[in-house]
N, C-alpha and C. Protein backbone atom coordinates (compact mmCIF):
# COMPACT_ATOMS: atom_id res chain seq x y z
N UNK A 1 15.91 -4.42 22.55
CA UNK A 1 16.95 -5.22 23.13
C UNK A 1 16.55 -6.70 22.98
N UNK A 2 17.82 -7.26 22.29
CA UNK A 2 16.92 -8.82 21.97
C UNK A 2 17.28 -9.66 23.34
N UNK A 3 16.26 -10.95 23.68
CA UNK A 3 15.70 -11.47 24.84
C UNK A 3 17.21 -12.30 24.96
N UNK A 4 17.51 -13.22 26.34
CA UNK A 4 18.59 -13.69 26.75
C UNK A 4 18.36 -15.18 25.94
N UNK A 5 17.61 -15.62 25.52
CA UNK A 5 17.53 -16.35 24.63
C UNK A 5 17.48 -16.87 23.00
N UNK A 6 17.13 -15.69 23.01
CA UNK A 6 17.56 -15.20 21.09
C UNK A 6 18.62 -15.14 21.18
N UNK A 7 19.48 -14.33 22.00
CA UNK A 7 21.01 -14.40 21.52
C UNK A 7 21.69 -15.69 22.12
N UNK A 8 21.57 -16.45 22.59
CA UNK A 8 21.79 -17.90 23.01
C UNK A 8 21.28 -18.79 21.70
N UNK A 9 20.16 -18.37 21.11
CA UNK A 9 20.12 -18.80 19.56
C UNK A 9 21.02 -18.75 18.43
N UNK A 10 21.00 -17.46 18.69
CA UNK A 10 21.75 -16.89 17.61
C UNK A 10 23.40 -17.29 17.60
N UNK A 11 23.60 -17.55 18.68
CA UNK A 11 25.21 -18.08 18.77
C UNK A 11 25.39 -19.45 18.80
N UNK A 12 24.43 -20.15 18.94
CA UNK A 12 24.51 -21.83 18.78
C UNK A 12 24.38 -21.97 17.10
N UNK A 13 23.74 -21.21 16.33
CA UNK A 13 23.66 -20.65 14.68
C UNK A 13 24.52 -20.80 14.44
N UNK A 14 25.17 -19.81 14.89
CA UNK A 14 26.54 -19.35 14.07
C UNK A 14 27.75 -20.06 14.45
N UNK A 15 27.71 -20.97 15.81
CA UNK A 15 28.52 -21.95 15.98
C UNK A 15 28.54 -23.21 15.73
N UNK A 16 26.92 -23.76 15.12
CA UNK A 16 26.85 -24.99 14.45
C UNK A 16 27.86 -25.24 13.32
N UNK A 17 27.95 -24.28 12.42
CA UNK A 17 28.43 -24.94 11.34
C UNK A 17 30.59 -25.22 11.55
N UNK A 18 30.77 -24.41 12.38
CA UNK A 18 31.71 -24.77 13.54
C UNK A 18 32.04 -26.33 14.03
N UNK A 19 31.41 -26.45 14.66
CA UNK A 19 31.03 -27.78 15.01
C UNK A 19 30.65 -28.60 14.71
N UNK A 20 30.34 -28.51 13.37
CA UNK A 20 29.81 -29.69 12.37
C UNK A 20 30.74 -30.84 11.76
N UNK A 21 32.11 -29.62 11.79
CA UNK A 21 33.23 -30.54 11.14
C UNK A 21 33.91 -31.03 11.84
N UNK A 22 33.62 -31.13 13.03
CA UNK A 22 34.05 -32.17 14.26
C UNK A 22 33.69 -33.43 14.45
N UNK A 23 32.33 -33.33 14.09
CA UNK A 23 31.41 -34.42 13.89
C UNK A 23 32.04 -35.66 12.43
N UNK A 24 32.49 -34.93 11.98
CA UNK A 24 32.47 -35.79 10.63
C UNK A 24 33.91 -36.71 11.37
N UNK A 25 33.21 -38.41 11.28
CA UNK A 25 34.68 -39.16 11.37
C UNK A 25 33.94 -40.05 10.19
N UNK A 26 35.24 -40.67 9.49
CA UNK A 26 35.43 -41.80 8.35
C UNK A 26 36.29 -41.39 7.29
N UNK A 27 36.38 -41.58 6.79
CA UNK A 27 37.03 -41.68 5.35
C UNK A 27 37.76 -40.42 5.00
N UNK A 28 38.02 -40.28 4.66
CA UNK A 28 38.83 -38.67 4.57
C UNK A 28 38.62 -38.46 3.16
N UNK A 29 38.13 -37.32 2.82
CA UNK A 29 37.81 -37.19 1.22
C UNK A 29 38.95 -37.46 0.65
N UNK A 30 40.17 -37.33 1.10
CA UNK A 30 41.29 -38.06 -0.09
C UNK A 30 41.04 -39.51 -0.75
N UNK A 31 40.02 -40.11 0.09
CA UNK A 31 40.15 -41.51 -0.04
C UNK A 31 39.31 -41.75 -1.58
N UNK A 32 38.44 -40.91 -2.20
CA UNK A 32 37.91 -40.46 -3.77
C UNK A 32 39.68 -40.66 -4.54
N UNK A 33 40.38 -39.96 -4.53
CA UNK A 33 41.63 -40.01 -5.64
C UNK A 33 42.37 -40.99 -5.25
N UNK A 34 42.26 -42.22 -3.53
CA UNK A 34 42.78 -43.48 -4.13
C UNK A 34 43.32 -44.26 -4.77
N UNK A 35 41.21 -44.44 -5.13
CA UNK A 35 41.43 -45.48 -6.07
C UNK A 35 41.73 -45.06 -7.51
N UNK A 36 41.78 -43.97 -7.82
CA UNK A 36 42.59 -43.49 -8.94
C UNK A 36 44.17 -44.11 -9.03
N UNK A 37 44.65 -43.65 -7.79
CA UNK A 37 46.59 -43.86 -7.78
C UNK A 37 46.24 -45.07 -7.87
N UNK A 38 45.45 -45.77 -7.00
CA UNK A 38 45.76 -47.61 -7.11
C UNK A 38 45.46 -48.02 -8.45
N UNK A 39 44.38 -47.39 -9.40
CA UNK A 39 44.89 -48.21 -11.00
C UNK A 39 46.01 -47.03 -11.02
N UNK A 40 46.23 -46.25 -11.37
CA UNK A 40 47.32 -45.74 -12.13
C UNK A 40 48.70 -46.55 -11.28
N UNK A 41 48.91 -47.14 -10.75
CA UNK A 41 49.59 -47.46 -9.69
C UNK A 41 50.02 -49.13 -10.27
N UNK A 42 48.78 -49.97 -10.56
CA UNK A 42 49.01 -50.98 -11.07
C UNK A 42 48.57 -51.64 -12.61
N UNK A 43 48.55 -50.15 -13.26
CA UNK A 43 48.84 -50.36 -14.46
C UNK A 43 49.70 -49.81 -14.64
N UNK A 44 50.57 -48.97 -14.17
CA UNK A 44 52.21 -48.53 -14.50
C UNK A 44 53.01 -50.01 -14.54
N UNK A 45 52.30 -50.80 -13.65
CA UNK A 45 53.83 -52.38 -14.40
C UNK A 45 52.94 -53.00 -15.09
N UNK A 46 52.45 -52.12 -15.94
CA UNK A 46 52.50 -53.23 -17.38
C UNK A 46 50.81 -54.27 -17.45
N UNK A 47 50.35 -53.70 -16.42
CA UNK A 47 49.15 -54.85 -16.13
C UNK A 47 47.57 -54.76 -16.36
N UNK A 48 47.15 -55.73 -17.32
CA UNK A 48 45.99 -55.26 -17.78
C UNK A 48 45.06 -54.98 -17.02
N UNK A 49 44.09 -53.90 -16.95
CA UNK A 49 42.68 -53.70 -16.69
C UNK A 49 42.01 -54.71 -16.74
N UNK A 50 41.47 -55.65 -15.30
CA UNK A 50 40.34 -56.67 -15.59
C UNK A 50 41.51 -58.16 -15.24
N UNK A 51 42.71 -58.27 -15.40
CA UNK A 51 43.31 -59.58 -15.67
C UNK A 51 43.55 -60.15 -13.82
N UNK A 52 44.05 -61.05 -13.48
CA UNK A 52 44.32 -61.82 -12.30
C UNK A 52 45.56 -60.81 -11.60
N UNK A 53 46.38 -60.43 -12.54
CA UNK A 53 47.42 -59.81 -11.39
C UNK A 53 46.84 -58.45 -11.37
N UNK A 54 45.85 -57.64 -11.87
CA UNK A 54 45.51 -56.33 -11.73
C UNK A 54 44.54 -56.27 -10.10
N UNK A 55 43.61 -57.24 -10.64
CA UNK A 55 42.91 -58.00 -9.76
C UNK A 55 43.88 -57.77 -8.06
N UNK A 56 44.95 -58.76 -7.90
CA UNK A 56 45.84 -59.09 -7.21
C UNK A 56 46.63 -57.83 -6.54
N UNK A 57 46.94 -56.79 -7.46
CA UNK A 57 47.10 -55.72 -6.82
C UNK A 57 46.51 -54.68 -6.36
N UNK A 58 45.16 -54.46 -6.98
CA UNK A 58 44.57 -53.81 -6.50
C UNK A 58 43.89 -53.99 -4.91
N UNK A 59 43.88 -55.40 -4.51
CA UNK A 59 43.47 -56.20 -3.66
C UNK A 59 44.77 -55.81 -2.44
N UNK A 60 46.50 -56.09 -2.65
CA UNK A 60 47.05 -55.61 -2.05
C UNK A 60 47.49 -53.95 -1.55
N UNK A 61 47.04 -53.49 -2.75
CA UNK A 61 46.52 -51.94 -2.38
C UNK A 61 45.75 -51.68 -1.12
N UNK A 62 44.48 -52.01 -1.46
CA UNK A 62 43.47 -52.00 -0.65
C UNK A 62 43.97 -52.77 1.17
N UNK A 63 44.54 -53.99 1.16
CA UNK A 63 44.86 -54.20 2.40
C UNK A 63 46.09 -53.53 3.39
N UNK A 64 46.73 -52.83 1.99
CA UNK A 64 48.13 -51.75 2.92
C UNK A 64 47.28 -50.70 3.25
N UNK A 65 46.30 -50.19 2.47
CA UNK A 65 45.65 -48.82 3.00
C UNK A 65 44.67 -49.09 4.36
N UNK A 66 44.35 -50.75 4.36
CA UNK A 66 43.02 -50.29 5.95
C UNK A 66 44.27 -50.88 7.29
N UNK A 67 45.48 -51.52 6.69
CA UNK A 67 46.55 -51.60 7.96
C UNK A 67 46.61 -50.40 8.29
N UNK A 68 46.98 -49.17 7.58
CA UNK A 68 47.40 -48.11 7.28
C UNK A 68 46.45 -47.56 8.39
N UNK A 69 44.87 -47.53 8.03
CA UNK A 69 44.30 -46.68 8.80
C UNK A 69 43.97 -46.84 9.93
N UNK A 70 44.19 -48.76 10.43
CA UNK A 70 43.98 -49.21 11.60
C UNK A 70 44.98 -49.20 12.62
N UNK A 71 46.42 -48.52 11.85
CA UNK A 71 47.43 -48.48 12.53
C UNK A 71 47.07 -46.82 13.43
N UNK A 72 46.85 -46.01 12.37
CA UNK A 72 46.55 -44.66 12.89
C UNK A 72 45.42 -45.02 14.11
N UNK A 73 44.45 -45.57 13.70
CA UNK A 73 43.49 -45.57 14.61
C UNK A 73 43.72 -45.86 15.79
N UNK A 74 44.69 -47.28 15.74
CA UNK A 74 45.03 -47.96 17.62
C UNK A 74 45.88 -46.49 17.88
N UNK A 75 46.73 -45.64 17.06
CA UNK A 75 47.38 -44.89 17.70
C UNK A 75 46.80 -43.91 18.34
N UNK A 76 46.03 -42.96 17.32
CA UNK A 76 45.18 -42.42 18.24
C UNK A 76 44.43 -42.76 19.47
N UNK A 77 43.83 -43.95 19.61
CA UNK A 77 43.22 -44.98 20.82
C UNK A 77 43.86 -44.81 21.73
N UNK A 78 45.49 -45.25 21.51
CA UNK A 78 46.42 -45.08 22.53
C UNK A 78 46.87 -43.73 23.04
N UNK A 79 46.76 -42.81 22.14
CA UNK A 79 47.25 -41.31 22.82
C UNK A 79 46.05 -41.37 23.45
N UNK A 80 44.58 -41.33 23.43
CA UNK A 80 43.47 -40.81 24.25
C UNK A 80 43.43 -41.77 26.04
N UNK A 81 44.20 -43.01 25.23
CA UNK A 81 44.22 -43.77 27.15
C UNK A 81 45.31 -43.35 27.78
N UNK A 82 46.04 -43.08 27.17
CA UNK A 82 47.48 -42.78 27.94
C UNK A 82 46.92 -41.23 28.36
N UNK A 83 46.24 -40.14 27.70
CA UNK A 83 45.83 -38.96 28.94
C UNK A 83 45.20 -39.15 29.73
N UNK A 84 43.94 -39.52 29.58
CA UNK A 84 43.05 -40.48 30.60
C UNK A 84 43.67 -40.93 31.67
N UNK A 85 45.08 -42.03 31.40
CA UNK A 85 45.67 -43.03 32.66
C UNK A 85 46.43 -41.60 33.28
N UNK A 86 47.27 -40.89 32.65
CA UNK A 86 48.09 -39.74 33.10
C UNK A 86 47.05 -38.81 32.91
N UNK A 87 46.75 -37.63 33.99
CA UNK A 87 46.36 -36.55 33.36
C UNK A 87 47.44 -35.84 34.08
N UNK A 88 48.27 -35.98 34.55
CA UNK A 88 49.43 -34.98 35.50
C UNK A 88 50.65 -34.44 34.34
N UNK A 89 50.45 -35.19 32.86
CA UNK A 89 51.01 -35.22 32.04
C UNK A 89 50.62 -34.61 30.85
N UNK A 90 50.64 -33.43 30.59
CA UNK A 90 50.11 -32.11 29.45
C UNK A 90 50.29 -32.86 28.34
């Protein structure tokens, strides 16, 4: 009969890797194929690899995507204070 602590082992084991992917915050692996769409994105109008307006868009790329994620972020922020301030509210 295994001890009350081996099996308290054995289930923190098998529930780590569970819980591992909870842990992970940043970047979301989509964020690898990006920067793919952003050149394919601003060389579809016509614009060279390397020149001032490629430059220029890739740059406005990049600042719609961290509004993008800082918008999600205050939102989430805000759903976690608003349960916090309410908890009478499911």
């Amino acid at each position: 009969m295994p001890s009350k602590t081996s099996t308290q082992f054995l289930a923190l084991l098998l529930a780590a890797p569970l819980l591992a992917g909870c842990l992970e915050r940043g970047q979301p692996t989509v964020a690898n194929t990006l920067s793919e769409d952003d050149d394919t994105f601003c060389r579809a109008n016509n614009v060279a690899a390397g020149s001032s307006e490629y430059i220029a868009c890739r740059k406005d790329r990049d600042v719609q995507r961290n509004n993008a994620t800082a918008r999600a972020d205050r939102r989430q922020r805000d759903i976690g204070e608003y349960m916090v301030n309410h908890p009478e509210h499911p």
